[in-house]
C-alpha atoms as a PDB file:
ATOM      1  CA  UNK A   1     -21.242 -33.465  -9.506  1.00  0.00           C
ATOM      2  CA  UNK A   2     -21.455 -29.750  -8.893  1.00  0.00           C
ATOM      3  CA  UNK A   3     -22.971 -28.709  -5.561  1.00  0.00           C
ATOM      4  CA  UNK A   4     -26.232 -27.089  -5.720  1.00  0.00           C
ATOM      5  CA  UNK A   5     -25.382 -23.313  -5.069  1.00  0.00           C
ATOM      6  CA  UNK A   6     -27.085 -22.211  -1.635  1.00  0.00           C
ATOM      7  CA  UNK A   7     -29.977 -19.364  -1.709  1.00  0.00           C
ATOM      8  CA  UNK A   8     -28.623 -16.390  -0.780  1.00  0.00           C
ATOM      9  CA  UNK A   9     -30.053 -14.601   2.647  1.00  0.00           C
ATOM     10  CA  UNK A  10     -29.506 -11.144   3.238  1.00  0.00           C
ATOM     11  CA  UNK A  11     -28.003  -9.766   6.831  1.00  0.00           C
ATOM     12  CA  UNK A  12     -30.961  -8.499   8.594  1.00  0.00           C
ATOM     13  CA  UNK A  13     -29.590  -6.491  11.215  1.00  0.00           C
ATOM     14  CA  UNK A  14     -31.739  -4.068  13.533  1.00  0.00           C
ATOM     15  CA  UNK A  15     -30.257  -0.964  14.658  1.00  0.00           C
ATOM     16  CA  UNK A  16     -31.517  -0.353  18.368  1.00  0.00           C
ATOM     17  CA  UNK A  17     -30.883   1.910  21.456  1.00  0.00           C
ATOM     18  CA  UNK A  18     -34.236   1.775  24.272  1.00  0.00           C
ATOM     19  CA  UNK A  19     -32.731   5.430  24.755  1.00  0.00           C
ATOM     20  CA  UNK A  20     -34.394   8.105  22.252  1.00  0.00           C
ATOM     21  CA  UNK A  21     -32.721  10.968  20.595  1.00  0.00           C
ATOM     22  CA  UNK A  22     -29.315   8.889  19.985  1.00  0.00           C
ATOM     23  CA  UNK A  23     -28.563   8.913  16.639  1.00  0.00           C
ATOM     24  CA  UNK A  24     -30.467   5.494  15.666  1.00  0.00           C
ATOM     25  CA  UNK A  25     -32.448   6.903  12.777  1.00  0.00           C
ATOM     26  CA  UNK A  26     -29.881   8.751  11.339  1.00  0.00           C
ATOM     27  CA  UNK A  27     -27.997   5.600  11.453  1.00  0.00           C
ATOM     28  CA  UNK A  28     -30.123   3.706  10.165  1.00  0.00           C
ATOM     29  CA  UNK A  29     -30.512   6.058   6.884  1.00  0.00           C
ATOM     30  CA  UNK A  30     -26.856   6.488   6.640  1.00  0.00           C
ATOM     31  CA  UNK A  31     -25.633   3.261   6.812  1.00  0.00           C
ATOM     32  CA  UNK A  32     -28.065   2.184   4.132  1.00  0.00           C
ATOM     33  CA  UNK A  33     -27.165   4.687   1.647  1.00  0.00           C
ATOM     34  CA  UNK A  34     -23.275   4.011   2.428  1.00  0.00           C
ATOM     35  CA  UNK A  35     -24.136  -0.012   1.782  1.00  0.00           C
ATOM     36  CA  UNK A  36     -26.384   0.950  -1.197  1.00  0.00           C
ATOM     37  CA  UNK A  37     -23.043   2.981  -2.377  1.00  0.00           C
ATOM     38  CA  UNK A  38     -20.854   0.174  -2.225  1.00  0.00           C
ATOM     39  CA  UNK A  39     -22.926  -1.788  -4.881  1.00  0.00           C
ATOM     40  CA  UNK A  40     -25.418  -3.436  -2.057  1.00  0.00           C
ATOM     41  CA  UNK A  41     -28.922  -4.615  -2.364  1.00  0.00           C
ATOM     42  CA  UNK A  42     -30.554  -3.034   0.746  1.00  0.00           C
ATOM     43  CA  UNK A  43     -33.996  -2.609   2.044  1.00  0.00           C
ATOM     44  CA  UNK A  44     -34.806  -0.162   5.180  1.00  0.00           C
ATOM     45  CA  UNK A  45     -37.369  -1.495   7.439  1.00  0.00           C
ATOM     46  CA  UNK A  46     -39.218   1.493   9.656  1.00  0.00           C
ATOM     47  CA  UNK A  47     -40.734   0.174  13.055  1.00  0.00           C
ATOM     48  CA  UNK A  48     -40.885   3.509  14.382  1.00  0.00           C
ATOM     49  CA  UNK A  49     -44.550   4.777  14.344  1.00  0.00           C
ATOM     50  CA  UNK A  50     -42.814   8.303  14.273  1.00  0.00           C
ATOM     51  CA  UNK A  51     -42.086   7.530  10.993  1.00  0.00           C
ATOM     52  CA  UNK A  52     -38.456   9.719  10.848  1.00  0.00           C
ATOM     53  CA  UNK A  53     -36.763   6.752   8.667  1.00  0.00           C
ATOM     54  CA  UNK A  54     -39.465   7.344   5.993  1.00  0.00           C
ATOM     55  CA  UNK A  55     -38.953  10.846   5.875  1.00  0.00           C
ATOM     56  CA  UNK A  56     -35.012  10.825   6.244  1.00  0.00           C
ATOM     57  CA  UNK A  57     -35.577   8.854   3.246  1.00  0.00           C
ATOM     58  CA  UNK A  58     -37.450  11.138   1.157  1.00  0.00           C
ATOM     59  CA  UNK A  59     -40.565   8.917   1.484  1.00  0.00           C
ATOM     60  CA  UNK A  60     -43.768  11.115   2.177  1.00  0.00           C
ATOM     61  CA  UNK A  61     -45.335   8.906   5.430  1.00  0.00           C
ATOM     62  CA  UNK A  62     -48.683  11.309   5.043  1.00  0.00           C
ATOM     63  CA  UNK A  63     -49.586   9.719   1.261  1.00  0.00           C
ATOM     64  CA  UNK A  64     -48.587   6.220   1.467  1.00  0.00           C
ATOM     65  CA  UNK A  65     -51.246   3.311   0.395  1.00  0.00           C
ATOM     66  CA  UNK A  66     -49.732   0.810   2.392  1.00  0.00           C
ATOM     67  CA  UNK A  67     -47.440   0.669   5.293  1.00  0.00           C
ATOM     68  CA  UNK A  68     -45.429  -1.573   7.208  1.00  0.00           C
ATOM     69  CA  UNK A  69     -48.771  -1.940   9.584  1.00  0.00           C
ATOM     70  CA  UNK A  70     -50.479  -3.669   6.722  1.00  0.00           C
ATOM     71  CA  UNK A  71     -47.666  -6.322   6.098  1.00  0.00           C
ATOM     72  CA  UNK A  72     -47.557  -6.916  10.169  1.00  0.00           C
ATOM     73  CA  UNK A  73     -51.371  -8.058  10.250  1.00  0.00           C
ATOM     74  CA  UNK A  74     -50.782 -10.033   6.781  1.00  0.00           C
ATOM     75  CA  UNK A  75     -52.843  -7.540   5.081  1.00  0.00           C
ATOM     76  CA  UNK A  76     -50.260  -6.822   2.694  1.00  0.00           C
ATOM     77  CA  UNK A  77     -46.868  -7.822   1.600  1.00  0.00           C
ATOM     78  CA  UNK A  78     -43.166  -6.361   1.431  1.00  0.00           C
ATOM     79  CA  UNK A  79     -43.045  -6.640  -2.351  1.00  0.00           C
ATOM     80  CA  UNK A  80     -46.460  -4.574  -2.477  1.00  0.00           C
ATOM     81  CA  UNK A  81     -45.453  -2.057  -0.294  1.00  0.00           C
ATOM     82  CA  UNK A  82     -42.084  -1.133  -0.091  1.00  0.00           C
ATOM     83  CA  UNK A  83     -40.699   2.230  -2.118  1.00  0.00           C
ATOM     84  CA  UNK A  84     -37.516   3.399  -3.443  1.00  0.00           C
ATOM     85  CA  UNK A  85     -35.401   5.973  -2.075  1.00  0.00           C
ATOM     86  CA  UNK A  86     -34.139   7.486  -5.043  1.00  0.00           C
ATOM     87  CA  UNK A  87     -31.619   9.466  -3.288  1.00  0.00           C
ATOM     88  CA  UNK A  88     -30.627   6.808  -1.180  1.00  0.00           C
ATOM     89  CA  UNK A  89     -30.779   4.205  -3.310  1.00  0.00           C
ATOM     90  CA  UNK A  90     -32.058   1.178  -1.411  1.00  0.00           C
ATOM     91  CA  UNK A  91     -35.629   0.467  -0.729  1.00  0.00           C
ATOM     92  CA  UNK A  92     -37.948   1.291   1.918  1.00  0.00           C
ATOM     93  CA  UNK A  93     -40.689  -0.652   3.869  1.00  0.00           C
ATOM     94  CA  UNK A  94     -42.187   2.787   5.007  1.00  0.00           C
ATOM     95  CA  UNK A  95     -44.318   3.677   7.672  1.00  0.00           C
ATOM     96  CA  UNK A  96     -46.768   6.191   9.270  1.00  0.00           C
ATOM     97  CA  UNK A  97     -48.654   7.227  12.340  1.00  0.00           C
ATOM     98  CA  UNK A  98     -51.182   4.157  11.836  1.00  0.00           C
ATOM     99  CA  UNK A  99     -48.527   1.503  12.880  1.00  0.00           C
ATOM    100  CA  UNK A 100     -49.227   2.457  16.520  1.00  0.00           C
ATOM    101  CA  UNK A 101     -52.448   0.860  16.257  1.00  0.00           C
ATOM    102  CA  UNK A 102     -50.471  -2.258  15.218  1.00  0.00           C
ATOM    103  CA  UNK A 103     -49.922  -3.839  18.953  1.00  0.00           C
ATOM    104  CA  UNK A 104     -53.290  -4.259  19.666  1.00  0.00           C
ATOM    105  CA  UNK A 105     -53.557  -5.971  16.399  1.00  0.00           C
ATOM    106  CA  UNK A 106     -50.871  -8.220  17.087  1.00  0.00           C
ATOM    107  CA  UNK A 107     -51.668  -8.987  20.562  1.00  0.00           C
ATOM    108  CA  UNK A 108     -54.593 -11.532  18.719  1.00  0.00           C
ATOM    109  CA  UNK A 109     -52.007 -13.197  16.347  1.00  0.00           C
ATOM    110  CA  UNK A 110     -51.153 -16.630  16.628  1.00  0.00           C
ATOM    111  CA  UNK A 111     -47.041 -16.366  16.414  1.00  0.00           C
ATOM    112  CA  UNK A 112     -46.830 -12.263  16.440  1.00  0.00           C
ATOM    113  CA  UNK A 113     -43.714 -11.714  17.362  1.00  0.00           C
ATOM    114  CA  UNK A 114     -42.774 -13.995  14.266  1.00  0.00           C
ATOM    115  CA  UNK A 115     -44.941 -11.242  11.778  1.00  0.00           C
ATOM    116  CA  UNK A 116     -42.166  -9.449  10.661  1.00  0.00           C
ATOM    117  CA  UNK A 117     -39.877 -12.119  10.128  1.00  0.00           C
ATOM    118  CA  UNK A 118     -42.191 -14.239   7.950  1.00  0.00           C
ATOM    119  CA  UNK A 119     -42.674 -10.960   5.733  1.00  0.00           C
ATOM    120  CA  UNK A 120     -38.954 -10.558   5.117  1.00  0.00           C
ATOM    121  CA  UNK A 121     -38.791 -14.149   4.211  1.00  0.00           C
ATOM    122  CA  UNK A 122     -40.833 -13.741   1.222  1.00  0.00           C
ATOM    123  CA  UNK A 123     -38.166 -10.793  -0.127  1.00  0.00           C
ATOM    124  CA  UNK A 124     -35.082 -12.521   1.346  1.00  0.00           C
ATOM    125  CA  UNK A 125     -33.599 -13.565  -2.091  1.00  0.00           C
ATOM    126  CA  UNK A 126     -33.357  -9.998  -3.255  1.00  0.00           C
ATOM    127  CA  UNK A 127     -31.378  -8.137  -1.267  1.00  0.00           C
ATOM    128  CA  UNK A 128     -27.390  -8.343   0.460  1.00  0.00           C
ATOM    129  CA  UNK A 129     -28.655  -6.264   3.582  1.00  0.00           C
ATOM    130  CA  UNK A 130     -32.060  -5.341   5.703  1.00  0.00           C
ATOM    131  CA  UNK A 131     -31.722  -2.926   8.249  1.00  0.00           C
ATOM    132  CA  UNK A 132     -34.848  -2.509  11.115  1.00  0.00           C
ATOM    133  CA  UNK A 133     -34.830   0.929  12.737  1.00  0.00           C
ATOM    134  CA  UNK A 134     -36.487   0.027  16.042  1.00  0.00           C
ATOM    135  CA  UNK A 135     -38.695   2.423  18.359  1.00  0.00           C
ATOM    136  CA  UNK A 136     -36.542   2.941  21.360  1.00  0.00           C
ATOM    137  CA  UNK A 137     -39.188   1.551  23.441  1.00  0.00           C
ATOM    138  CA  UNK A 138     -39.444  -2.850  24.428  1.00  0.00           C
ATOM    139  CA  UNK A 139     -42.615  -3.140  22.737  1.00  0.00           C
ATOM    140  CA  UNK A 140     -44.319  -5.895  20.021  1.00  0.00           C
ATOM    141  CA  UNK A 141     -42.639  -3.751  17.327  1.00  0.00           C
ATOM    142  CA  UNK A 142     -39.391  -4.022  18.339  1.00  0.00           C
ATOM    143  CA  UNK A 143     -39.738  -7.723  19.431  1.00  0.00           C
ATOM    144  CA  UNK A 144     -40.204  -8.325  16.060  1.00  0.00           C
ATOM    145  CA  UNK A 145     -37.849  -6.474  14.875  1.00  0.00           C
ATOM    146  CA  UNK A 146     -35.280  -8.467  17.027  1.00  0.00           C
ATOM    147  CA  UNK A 147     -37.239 -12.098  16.425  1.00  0.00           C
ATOM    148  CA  UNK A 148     -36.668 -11.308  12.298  1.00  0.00           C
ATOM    149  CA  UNK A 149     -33.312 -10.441  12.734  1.00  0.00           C
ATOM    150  CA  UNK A 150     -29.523 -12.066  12.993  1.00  0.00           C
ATOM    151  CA  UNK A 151     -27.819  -9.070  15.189  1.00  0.00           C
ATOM    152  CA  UNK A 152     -28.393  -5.779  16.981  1.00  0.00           C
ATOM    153  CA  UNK A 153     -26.081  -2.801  15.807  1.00  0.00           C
ATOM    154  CA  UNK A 154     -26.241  -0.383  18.876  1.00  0.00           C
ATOM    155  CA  UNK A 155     -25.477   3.512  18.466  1.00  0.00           C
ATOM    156  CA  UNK A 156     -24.657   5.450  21.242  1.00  0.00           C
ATOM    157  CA  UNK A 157     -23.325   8.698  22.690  1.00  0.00           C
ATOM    158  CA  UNK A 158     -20.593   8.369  25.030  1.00  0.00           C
ATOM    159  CA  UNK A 159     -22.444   9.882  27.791  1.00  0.00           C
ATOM    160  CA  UNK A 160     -22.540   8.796  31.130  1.00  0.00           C
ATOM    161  CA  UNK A 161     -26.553   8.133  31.314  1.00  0.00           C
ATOM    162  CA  UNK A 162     -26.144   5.936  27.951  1.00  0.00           C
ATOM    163  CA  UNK A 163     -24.233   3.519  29.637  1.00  0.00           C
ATOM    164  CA  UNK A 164     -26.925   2.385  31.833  1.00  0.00           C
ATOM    165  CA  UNK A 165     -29.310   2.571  29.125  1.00  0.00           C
ATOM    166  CA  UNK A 166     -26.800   0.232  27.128  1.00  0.00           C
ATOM    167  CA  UNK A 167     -27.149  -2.462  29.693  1.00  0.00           C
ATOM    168  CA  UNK A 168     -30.967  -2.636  29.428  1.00  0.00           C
ATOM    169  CA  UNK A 169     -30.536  -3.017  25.850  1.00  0.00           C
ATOM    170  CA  UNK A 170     -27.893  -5.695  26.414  1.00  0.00           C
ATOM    171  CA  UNK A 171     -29.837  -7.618  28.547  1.00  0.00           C
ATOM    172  CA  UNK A 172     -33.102  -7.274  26.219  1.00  0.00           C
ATOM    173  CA  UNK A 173     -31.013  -8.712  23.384  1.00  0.00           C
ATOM    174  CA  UNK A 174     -29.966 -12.101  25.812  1.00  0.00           C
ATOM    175  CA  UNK A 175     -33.539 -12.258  26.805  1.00  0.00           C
ATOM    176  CA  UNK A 176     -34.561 -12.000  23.168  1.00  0.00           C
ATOM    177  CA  UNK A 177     -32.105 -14.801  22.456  1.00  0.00           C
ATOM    178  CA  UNK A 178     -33.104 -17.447  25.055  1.00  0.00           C
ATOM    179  CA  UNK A 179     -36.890 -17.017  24.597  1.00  0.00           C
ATOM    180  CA  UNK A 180     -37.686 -16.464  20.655  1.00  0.00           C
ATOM    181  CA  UNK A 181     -34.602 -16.094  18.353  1.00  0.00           C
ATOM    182  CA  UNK A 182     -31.005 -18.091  19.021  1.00  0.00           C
ATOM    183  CA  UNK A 183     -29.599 -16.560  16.094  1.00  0.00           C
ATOM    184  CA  UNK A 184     -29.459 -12.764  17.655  1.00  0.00           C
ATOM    185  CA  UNK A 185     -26.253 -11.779  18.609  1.00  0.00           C
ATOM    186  CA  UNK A 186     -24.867  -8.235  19.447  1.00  0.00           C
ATOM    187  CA  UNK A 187     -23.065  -7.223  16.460  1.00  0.00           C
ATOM    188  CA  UNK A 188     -21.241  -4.028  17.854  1.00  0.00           C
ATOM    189  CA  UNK A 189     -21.633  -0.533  19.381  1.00  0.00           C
ATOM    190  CA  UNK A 190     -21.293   2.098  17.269  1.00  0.00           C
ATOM    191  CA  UNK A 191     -20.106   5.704  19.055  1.00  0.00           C
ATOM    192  CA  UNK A 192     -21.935   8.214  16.917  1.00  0.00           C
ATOM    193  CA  UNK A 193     -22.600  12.281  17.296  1.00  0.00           C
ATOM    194  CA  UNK A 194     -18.774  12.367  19.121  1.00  0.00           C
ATOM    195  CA  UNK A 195     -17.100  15.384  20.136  1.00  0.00           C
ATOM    196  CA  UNK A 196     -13.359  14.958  20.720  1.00  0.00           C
ATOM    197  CA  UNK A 197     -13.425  18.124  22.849  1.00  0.00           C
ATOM    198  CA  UNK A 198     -15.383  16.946  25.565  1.00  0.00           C
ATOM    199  CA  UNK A 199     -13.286  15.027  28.122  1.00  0.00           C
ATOM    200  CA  UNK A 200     -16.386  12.910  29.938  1.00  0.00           C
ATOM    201  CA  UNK A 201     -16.551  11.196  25.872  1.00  0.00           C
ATOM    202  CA  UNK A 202     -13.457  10.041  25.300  1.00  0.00           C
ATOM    203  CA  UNK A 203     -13.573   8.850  28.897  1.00  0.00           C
ATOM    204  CA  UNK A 204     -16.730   6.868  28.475  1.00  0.00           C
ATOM    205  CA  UNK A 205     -15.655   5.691  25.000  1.00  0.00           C
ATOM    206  CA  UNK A 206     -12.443   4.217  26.535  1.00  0.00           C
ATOM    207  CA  UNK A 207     -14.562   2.605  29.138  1.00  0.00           C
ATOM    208  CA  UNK A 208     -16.995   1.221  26.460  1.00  0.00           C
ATOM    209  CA  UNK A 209     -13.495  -0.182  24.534  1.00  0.00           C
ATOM    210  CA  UNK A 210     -12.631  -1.811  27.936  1.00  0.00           C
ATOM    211  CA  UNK A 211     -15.633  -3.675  28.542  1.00  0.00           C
ATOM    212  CA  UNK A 212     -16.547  -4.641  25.269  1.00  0.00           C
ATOM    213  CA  UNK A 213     -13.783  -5.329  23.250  1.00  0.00           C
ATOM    214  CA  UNK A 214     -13.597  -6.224  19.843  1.00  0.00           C
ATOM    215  CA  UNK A 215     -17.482  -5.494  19.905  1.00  0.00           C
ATOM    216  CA  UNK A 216     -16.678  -1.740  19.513  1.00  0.00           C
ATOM    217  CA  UNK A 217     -16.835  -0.679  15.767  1.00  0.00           C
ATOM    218  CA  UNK A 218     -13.638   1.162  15.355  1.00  0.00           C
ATOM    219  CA  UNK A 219     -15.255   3.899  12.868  1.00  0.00           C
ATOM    220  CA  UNK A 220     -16.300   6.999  15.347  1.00  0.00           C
ATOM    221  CA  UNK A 221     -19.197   9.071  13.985  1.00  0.00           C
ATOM    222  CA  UNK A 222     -18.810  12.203  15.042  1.00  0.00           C
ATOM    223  CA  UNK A 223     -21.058  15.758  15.960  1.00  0.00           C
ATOM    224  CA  UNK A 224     -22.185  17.139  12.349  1.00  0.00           C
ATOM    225  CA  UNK A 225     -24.424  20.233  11.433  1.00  0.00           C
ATOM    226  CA  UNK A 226     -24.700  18.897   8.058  1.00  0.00           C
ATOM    227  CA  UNK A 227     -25.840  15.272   9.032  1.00  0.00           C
ATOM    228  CA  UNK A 228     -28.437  16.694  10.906  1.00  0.00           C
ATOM    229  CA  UNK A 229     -29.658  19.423   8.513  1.00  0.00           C
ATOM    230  CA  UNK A 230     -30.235  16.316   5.589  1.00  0.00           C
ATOM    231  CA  UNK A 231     -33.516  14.169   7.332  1.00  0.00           C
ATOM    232  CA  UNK A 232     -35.246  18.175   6.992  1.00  0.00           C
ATOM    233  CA  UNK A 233     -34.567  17.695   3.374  1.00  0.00           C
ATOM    234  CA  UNK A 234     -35.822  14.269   3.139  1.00  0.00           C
ATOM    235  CA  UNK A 235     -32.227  13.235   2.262  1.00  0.00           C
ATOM    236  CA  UNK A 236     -29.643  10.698   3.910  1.00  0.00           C
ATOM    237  CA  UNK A 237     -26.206  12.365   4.421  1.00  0.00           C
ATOM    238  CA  UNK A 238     -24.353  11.170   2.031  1.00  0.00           C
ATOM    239  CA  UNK A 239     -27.023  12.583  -0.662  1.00  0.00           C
ATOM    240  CA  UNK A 240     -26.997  15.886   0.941  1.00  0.00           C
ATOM    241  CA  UNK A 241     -23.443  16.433   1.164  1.00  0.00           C
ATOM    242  CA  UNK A 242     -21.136  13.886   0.463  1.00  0.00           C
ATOM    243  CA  UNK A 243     -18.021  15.653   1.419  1.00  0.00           C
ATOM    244  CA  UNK A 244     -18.986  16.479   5.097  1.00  0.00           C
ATOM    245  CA  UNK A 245     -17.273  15.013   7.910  1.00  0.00           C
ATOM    246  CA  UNK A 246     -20.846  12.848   9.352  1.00  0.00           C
ATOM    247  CA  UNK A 247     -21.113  11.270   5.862  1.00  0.00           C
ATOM    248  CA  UNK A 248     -18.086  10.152   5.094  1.00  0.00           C
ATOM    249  CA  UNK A 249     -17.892   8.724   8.416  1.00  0.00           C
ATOM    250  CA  UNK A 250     -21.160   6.386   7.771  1.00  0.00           C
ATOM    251  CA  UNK A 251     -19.092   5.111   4.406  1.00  0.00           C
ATOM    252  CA  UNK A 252     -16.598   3.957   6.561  1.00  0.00           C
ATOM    253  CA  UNK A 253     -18.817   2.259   9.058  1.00  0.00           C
ATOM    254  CA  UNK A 254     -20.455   0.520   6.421  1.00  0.00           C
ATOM    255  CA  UNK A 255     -16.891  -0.736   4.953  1.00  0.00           C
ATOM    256  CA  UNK A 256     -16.022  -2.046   8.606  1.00  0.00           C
ATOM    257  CA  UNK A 257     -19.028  -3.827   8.856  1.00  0.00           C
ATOM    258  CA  UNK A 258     -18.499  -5.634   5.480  1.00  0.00           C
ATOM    259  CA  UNK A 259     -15.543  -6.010   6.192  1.00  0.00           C
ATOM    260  CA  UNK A 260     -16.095  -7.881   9.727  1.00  0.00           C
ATOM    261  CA  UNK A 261     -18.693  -9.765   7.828  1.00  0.00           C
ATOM    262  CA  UNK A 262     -16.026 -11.080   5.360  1.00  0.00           C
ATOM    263  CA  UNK A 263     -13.794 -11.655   8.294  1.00  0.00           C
ATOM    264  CA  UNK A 264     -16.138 -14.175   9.536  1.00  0.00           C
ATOM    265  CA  UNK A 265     -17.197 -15.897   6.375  1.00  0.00           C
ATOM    266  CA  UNK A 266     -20.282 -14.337   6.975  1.00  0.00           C
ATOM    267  CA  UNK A 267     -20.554 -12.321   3.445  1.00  0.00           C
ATOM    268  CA  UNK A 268     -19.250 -12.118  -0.056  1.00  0.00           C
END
């Protein structure tokens, strides 16, 4: 008798750093277009009441019906709300300015750390990947962001100051792990806006190799005018110029990271 094939989950993997201005949204963006390029089923999930995911995206936050607030307090769902990024090519769970108001909503939830998580479960089936950009603060957002998901990809600059930030995070994550989900686990650090001039970078980045091993994403993303022009234009990198240095370097991230997957029986 054949076995019964087993429902397919998606990797829901948030992309964190408690240290702002580090590259996290752009990651975010880029790595979902480079999935969505290699024939992936992906859905972007913005926890960041900023809203910069959205607009990278080419989602306008200041028209939407429905955001990402609404599914949180069960007033809405993921399949009612989410939008396409047509340049990207994956979908979006946008959000807006109104999502701050969302932790005082939660705060009176039975299980509310557990919001997001439910929500994704109802969506699971149709996508390969879901990627959380989280607000680089510890708040209920991000708890539920790392509660809903199976890993924590962590960009970073190799800068002195983001290695002590990176231990905060690291320790967040174990916390995390112990107290509401034991299927986290640190997925890898990924060294993004790098300059290979700068001595102090490719000092830190060979400290970072040291002490974290095989948990360092070999795929460097390095400093690029045009990955940082393309959020302005509501467009992920690899939409607004393909060729450039920054986007071709998120295409090869994402091939690590399926590759990794594969390496651990983890996708197909």
């Amino acid at each position: 008798m054949a076995a019964v094939p087993k429902q397919a989950t998606p990797h829901v993997f948030c992309i964190a750093n408690q240290k702002g201005g580090v590259g996290k949204t752009t990651t975010t963006i880029n790595l979902a277009a480079s999935l969505a390029s290699l024939k992936k089923k992906v859905l972007l999930i913005d926890l960041d009441p900023q809203g910069n995911a959205t607009m990278g995206s080419g989602v306008d936050k200041n028209s939407l019906k429905s955001n990402v607030y609404q599914v949180l307090i069960g007033e809405s769902s993921i399949a009612d709300t989410r939008m396409r990024s047509e340049s990207g090519g994956y979908d979006v769970l946008p959000t807006n300015r109104e999502l701050s108001g969302a932790e005082i909503d939660l705060v009176q939830l039975e299980s509310r750390e557990q919001q997001l998580k439910k929500a994704i479960e109802q969506v699971q089936h149709e996508y390969d990947f879901v990627l959380i950009d989280c607000p680089p603060t510890l708040s209920l957002l991000t708890l539920n962001g790392l509660a809903a998901a199976q890993g924590v990809i962590i960009p970073m600059q190799c800068e002195y100051f983001a290695l002590e930030g990176l231990s905060d995070l690291v320790n967040t994550v174990k916390r995390v792990y112990r107290n509401l989900n034991p299927d986290l686990q640190l997925i890898g650090l990924l060294r993004v806006m790098f300059d290979t001039r700068v001595t102090l970078q490719q000092q830190v980045s060979a400290q970072i190799e040291e002490h974290f091993g095989d948990k360092v994403f070999k795929t460097i993303i390095p400093r690029n005018v045009r990955l940082a022009e393309a959020p302005s234009h509501g467009l992920p990198g690899l939409a607004y110029d393909k060729h450039a240095k920054g986007s071709k370097a998120y295409v090869e991230f994402a091939k690590e990271l399926v590759k990794r997957l594969k390496q651990e029986n983890k996708v197909d």
